[in-house]
N, C-alpha and C. Protein backbone atom coordinates (compact mmCIF):
# COMPACT_ATOMS: atom_id res chain seq x y z
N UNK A 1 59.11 -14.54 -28.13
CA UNK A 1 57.75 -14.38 -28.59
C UNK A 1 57.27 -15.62 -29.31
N UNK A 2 58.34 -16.17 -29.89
CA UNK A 2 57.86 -17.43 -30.79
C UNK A 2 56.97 -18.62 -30.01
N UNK A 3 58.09 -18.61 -28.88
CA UNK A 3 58.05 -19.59 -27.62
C UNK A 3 56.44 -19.41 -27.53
N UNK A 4 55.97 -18.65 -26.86
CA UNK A 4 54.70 -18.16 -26.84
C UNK A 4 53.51 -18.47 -27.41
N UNK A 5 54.18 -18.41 -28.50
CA UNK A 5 53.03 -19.00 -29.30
C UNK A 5 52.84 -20.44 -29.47
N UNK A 6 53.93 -20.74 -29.64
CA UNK A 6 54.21 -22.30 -29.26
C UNK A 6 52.96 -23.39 -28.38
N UNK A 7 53.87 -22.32 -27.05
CA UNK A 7 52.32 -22.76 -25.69
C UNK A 7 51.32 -22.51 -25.94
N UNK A 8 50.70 -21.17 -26.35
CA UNK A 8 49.08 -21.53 -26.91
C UNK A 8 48.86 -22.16 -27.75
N UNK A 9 49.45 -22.29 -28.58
CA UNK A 9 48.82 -23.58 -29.12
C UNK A 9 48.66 -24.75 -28.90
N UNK A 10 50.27 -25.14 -28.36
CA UNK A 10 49.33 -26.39 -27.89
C UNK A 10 48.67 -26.40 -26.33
N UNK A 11 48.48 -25.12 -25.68
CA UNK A 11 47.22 -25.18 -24.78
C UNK A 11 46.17 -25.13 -25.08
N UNK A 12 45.64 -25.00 -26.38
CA UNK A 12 44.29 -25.20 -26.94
C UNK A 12 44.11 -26.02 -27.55
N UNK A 13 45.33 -27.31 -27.67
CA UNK A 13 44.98 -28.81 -28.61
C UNK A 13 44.35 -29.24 -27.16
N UNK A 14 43.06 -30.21 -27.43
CA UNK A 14 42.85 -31.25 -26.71
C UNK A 14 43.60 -32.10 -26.14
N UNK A 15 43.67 -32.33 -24.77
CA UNK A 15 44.54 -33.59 -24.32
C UNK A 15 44.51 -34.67 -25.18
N UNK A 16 45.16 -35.75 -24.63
CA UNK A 16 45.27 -36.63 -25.22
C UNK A 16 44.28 -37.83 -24.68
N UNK A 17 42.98 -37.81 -24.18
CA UNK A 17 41.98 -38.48 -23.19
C UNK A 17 41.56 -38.96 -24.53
N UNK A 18 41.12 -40.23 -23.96
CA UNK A 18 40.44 -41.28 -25.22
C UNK A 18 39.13 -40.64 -25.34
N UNK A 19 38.53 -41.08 -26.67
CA UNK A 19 37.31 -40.57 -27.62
C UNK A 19 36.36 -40.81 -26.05
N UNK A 20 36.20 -42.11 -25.62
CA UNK A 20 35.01 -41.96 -24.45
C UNK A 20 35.09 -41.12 -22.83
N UNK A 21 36.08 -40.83 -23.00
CA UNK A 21 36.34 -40.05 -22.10
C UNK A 21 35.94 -38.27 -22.58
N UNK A 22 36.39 -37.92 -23.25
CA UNK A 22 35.56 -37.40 -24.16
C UNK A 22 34.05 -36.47 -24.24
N UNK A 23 33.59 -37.96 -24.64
CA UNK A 23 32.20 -37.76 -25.22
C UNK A 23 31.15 -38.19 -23.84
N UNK A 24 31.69 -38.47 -22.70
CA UNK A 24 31.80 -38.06 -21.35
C UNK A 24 31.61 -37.44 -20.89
N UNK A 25 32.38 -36.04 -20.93
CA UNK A 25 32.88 -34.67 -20.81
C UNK A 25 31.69 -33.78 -21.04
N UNK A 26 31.37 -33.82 -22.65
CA UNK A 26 30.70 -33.35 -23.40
C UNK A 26 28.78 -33.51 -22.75
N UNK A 27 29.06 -35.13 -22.31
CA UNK A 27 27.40 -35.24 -21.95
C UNK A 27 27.25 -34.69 -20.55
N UNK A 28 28.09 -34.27 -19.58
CA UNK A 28 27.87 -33.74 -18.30
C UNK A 28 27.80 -32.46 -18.71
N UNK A 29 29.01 -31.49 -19.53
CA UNK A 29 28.99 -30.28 -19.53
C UNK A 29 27.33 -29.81 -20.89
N UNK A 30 27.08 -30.89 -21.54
CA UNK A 30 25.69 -30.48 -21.99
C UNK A 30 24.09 -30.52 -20.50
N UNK A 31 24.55 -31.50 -20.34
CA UNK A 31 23.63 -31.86 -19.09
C UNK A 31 23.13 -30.73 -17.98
N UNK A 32 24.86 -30.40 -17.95
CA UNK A 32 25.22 -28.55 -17.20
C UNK A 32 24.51 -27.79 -17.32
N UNK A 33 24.75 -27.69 -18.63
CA UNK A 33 24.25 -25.99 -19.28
C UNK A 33 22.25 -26.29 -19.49
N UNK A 34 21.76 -28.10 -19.86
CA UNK A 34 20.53 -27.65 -20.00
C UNK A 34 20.22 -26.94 -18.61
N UNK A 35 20.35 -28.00 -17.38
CA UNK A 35 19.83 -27.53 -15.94
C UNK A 35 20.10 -25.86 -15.91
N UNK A 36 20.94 -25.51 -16.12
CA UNK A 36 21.27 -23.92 -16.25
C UNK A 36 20.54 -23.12 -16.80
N UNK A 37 20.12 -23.24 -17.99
CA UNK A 37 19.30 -22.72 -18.72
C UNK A 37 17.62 -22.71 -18.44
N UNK A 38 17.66 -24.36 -18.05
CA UNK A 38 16.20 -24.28 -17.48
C UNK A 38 15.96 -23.46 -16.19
N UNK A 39 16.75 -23.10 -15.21
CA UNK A 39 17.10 -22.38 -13.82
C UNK A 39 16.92 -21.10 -14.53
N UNK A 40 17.68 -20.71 -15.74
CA UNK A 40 17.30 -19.11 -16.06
C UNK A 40 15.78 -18.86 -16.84
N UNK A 41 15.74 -20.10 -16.80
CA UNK A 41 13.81 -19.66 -17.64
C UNK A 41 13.24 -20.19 -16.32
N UNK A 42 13.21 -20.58 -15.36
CA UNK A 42 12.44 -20.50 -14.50
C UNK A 42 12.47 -19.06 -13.53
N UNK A 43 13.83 -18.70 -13.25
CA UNK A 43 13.50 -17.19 -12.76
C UNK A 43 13.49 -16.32 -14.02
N UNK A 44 13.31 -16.31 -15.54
CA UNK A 44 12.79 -15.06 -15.88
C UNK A 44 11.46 -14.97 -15.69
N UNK A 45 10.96 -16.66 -15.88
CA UNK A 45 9.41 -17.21 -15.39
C UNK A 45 8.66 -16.26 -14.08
N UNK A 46 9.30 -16.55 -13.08
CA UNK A 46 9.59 -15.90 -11.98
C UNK A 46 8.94 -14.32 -12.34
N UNK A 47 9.84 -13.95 -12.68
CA UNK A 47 9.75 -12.28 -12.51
C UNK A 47 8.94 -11.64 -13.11
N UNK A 48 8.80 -12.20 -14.59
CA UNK A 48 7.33 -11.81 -15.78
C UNK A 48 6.06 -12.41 -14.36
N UNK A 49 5.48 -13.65 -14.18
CA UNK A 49 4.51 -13.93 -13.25
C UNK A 49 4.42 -12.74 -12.14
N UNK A 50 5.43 -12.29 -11.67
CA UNK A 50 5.20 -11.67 -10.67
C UNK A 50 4.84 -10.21 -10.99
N UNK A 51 5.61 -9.63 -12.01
CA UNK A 51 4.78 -8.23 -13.14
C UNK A 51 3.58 -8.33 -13.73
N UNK A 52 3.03 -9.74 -14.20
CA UNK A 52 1.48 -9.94 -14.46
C UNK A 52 0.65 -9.69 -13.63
N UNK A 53 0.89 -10.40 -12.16
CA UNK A 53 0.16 -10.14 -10.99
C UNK A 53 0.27 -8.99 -10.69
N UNK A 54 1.15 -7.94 -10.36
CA UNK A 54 0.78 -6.94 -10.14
C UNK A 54 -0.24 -6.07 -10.98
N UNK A 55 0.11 -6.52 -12.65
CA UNK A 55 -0.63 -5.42 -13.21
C UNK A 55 -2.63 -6.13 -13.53
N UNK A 56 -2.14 -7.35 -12.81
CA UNK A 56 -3.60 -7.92 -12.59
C UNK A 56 -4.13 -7.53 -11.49
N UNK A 57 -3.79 -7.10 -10.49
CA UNK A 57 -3.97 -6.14 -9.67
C UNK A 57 -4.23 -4.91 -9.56
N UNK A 58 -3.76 -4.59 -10.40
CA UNK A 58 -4.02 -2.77 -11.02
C UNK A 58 -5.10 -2.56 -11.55
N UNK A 59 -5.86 -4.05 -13.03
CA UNK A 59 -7.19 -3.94 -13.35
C UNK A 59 -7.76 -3.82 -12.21
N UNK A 60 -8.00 -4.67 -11.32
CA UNK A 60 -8.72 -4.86 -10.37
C UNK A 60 -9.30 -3.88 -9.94
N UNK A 61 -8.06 -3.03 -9.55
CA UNK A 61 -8.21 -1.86 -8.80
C UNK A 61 -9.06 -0.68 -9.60
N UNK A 62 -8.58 -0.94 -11.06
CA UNK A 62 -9.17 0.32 -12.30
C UNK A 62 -10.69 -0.41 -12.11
N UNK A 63 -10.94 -1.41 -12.04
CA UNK A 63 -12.61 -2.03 -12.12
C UNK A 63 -13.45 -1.22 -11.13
N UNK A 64 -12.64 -1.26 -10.31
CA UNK A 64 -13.39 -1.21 -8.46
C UNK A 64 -13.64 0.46 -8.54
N UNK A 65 -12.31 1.12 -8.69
CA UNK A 65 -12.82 2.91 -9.02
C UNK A 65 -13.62 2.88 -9.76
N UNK A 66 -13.42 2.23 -10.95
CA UNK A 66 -14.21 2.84 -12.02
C UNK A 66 -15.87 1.98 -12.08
N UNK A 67 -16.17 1.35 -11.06
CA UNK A 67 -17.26 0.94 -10.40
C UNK A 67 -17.84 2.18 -9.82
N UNK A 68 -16.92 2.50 -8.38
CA UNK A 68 -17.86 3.35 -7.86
C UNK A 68 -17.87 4.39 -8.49
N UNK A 69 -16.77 4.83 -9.83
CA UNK A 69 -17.48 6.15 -10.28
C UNK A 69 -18.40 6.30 -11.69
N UNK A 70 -19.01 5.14 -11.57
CA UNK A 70 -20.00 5.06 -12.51
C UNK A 70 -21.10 5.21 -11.04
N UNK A 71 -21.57 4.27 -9.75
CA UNK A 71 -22.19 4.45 -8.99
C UNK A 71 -22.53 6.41 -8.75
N UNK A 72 -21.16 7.41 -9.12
CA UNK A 72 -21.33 8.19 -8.43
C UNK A 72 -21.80 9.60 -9.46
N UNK A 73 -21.99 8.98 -11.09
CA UNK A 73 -22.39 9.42 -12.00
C UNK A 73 -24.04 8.83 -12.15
N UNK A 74 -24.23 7.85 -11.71
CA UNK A 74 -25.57 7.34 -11.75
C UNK A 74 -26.54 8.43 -10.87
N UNK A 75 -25.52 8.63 -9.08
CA UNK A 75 -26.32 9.76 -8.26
C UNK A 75 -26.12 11.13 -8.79
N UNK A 76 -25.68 11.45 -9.95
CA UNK A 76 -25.47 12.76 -10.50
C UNK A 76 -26.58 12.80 -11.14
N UNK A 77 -27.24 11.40 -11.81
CA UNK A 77 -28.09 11.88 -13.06
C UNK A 77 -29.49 11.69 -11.88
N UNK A 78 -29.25 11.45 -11.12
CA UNK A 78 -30.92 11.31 -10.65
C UNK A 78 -31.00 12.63 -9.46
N UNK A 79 -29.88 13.32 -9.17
CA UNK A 79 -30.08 14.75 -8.54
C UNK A 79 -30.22 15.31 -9.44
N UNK A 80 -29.11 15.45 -10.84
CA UNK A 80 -29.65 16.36 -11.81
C UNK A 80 -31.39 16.36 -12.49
N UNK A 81 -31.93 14.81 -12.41
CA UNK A 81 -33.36 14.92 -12.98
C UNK A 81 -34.11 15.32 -11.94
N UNK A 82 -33.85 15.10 -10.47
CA UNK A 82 -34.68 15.67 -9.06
C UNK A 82 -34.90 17.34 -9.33
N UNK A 83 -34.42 18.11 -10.25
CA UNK A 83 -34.53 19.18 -10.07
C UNK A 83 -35.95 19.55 -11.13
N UNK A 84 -36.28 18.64 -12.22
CA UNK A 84 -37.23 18.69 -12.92
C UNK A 84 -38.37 18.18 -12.09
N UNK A 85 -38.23 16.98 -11.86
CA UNK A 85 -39.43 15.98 -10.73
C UNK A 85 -38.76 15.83 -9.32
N UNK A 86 -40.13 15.34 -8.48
CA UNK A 86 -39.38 14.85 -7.44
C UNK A 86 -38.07 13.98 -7.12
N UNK A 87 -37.65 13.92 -6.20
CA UNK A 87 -36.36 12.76 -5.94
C UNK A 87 -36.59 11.09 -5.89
N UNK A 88 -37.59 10.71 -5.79
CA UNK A 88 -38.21 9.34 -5.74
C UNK A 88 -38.36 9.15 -7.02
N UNK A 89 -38.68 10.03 -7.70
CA UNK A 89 -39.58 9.93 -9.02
C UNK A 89 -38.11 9.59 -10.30
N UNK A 90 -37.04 10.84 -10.14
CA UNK A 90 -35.89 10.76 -10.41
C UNK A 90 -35.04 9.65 -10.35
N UNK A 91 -35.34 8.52 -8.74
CA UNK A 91 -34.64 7.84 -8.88
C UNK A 91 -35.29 6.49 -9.65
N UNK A 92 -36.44 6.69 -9.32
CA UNK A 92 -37.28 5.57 -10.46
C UNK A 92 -37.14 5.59 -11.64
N UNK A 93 -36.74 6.52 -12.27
CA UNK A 93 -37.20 6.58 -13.58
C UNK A 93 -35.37 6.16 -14.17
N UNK A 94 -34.27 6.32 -13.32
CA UNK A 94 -32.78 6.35 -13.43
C UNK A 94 -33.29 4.99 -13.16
N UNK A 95 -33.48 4.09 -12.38
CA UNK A 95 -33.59 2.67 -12.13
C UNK A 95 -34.34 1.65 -12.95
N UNK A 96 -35.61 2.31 -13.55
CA UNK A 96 -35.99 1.75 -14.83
C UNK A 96 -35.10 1.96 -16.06
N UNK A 97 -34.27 3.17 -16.31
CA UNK A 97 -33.11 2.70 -17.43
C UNK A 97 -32.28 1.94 -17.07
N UNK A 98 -31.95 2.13 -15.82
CA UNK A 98 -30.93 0.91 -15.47
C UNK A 98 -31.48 -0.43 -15.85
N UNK A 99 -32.59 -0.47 -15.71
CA UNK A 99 -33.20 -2.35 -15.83
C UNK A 99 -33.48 -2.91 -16.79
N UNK A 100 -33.88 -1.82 -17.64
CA UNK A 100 -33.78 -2.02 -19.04
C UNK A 100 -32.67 -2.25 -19.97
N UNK A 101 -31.86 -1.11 -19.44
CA UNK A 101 -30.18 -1.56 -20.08
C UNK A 101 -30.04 -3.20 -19.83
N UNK A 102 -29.75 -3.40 -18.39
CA UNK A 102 -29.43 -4.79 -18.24
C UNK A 102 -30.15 -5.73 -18.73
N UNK A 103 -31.58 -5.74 -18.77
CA UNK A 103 -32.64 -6.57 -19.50
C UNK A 103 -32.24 -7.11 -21.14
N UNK A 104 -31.84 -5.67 -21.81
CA UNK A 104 -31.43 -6.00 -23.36
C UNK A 104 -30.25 -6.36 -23.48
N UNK A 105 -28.84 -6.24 -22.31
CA UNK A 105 -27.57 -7.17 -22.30
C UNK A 105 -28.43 -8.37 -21.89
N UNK A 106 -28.88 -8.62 -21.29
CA UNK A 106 -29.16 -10.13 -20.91
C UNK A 106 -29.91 -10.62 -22.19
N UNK A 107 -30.86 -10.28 -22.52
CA UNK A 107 -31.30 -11.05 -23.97
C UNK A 107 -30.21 -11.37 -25.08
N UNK A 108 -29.21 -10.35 -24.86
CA UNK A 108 -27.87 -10.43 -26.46
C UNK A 108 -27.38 -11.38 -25.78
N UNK A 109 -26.96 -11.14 -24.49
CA UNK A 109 -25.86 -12.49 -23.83
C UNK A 109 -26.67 -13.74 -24.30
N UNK A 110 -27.75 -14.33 -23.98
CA UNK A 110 -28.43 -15.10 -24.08
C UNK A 110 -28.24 -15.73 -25.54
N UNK A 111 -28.64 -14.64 -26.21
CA UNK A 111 -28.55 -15.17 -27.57
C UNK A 111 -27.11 -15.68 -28.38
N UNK A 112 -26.10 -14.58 -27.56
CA UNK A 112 -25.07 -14.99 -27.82
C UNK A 112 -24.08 -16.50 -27.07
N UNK A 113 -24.98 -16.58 -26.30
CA UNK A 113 -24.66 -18.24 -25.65
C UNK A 113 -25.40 -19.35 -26.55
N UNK A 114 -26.26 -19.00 -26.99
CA UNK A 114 -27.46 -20.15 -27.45
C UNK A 114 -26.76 -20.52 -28.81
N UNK A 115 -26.09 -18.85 -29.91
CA UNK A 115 -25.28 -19.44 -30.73
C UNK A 115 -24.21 -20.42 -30.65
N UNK A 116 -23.39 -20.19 -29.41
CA UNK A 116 -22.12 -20.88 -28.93
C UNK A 116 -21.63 -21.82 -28.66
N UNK A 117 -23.10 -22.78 -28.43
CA UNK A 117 -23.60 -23.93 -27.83
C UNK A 117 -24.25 -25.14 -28.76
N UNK A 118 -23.90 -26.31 -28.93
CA UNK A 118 -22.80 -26.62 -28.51
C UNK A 118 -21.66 -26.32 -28.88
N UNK A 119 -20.41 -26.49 -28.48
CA UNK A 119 -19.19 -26.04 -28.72
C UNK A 119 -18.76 -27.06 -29.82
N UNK A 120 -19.41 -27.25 -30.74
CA UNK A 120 -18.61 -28.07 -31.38
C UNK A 120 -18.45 -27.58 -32.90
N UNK A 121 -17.60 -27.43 -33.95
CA UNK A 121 -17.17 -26.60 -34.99
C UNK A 121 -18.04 -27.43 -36.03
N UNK A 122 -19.13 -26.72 -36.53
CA UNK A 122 -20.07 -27.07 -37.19
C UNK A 122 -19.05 -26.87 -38.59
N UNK A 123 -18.91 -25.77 -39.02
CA UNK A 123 -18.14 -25.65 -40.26
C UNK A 123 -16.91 -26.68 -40.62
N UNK A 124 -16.40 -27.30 -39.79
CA UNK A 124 -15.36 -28.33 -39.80
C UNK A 124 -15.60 -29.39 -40.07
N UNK A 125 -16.90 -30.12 -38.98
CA UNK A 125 -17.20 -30.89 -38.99
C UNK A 125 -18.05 -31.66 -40.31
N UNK A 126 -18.94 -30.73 -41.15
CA UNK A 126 -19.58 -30.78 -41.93
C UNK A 126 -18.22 -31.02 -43.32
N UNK A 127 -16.91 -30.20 -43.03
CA UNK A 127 -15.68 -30.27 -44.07
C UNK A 127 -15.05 -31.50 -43.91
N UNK A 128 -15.07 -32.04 -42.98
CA UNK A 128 -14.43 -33.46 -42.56
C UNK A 128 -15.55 -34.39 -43.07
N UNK A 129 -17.03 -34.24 -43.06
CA UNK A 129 -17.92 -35.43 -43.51
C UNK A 129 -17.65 -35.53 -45.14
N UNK A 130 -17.61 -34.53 -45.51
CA UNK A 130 -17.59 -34.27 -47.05
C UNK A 130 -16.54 -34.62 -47.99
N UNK A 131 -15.32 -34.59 -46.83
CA UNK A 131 -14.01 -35.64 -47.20
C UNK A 131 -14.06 -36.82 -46.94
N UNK A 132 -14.95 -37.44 -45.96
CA UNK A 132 -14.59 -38.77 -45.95
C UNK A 132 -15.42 -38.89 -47.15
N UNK A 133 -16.68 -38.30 -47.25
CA UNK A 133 -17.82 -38.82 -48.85
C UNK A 133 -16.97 -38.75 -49.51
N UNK A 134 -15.95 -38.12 -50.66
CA UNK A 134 -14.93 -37.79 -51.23
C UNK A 134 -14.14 -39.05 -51.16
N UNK A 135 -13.52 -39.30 -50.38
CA UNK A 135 -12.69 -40.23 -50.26
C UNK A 135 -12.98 -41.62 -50.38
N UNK A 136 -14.60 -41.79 -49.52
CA UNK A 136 -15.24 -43.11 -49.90
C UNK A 136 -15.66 -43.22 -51.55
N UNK A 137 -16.17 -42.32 -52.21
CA UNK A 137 -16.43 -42.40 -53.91
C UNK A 137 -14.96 -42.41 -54.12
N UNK A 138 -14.34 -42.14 -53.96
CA UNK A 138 -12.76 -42.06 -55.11
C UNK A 138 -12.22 -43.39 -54.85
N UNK A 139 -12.58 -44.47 -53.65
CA UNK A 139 -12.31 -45.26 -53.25
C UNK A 139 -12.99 -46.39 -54.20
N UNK A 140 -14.72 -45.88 -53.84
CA UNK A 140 -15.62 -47.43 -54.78
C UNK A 140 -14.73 -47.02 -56.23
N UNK A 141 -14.62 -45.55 -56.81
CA UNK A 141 -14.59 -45.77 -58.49
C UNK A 141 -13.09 -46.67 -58.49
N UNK A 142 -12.30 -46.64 -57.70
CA UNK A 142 -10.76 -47.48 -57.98
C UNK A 142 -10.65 -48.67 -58.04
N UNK A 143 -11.47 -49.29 -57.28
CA UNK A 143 -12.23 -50.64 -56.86
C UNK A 143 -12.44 -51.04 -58.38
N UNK A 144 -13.36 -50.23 -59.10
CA UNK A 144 -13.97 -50.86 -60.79
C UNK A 144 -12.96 -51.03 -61.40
């Protein structure tokens, strides 16, 4: 049993290969493992991309139903009002809320672009002028 132990140990001393031989070793088997590693983040890459797309596909699909069943709640409310007025009249009057709805999103969108525009960070920009003023006075008083 002694014997035994003997050999593992010294099967786990390092040969006797010079320091550059070595440090050799070390830069291929690092070199190894990056390429390896980058190969396993490219297929976990892989497989997440390919579960996004599907479930980007799935909105799609929830958009498109849930399109036509707003289309098929819109023909609910203008048979249900056909029973008060005519059916022309019903659908006019369902098509003027419709135009109106969209009319007052389009004015907010609008307005909410006109805020947005230009894209440039007013609050920052105005914090950055106020430091350089800052910095130029702290500058002349050091000067005296």
């Amino acid at each position: 049993m002694n014997t035994s132990r003997t050999t593992e140990r010294t099967s786990n001393v390092p040969s006797e290969a010079p320091l550059a031989e070595l440090i050799k070793q070390l830069s291929e088997q690092s070199s190894q493992l990056a390429r390896q590693e980058v190969e396993l983040a490219k297929a976990e890459l892989a497989v997440k991309a390919k579960r996004a797309g599907i479930g980007a596909g799935m909105f799609g699909g929830a958009g498109a139903f849930g399109f036509y069943g707003l289309g098929a709640l819109i023909a609910a409310a203008i048979l249900a009002l056909s029973t008060a007025v005519t059916a022309w009249l019903a659908a006019l009057i369902v098509a003027v809320v419709l135009a109106s709805i969209a009319g007052l999103l389009a004015l907010v969108g609008k307005h909410e672009v006109e805020e947005a525009t230009p894209p440039v960070p007013k609050q920052a920009t105005e914090s950055v002028k106020e430091d350089v003023q800052f910095a130029k006075t702290r500058a002349q008083e050091a000067r005296r």
